[in-house]
Protein backbone atom coordinates (compact mmCIF):
# COMPACT_ATOMS: atom_id res chain seq x y z
CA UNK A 1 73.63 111.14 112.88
CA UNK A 2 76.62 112.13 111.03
CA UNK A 3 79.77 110.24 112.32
CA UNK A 4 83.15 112.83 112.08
CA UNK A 5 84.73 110.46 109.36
CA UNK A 6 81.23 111.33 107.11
CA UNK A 7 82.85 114.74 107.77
CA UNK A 8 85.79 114.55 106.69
CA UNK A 9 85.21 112.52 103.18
CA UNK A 10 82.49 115.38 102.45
CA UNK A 11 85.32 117.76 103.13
CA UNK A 12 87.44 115.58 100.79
CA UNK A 13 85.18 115.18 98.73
CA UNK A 14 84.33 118.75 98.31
CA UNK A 15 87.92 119.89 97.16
CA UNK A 16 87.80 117.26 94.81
CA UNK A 17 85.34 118.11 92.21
CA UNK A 18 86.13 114.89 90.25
CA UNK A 19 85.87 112.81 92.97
CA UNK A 20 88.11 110.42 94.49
CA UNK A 21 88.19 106.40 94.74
CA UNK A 22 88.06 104.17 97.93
CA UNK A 23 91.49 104.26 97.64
CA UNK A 24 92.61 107.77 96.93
CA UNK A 25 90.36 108.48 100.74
CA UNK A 26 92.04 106.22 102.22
CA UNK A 27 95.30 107.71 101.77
CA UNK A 28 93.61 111.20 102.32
CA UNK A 29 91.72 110.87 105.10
CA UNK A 30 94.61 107.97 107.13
CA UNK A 31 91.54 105.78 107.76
CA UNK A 32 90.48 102.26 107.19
CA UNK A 33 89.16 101.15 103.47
CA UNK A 34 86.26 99.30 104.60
CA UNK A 35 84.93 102.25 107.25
CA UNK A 36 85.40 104.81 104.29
CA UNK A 37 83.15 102.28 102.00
CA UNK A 38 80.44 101.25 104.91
CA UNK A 39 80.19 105.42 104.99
CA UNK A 40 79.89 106.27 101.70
CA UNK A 41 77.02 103.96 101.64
CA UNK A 42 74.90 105.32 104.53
CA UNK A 43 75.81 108.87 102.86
CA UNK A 44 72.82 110.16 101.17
CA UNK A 45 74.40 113.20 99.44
CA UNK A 46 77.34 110.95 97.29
CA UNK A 47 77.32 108.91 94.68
CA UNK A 48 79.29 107.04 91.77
CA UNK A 49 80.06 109.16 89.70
CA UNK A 50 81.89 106.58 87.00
CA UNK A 51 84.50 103.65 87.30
CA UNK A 52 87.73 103.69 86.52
CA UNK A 53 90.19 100.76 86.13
CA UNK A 54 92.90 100.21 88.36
CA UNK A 55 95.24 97.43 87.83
CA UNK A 56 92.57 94.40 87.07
CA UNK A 57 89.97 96.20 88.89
CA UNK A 58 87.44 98.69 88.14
CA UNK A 59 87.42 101.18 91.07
CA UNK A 60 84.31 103.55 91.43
CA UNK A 61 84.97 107.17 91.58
CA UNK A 62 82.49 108.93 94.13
CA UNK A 63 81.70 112.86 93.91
CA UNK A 64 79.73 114.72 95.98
CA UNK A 65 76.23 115.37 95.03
CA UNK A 66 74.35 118.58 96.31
CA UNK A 67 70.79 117.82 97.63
CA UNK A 68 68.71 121.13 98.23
CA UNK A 69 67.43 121.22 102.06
CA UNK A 70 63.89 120.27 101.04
CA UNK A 71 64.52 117.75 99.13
CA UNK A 72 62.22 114.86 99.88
CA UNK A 73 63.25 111.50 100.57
CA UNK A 74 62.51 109.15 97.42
């Protein structure tokens, strides 16, 4: 089941062809860090694209990937 914040990162995510960080989400989408990251990872059709370093840390930078409808599951 797709939850309405899943949603709303794709949509993100969609006009954003470079892809956005945790953190760049979070202030996009108003919504807590940690639900944005425990959606990304039960998202099938995103993934890291590269990191990039913020501050100390390196942040990954997720893009949207486009699966074909009959795609099977690996």
């Amino acid at each position: 089941m797709v939850s309405p914040l899943q949603t709303r990162i794709r949509a993100a995510l969609d006009k954003e062809p470079d892809g956005m960080t945790v953190c760049h989400l979070t202030v996009a989408l108003r919504s807590n860090p940690e639900s944005i990251r425990k959606s990304l990872a039960r998202m099938g059709d995103t993934y890291v694209d590269r990191w990039v370093k913020q501050g100390t840390q390196y942040c990954a930078v997720h893009c949207l990937a486009f699966v074909p409808e009959d795609c099977p599951h690996p």
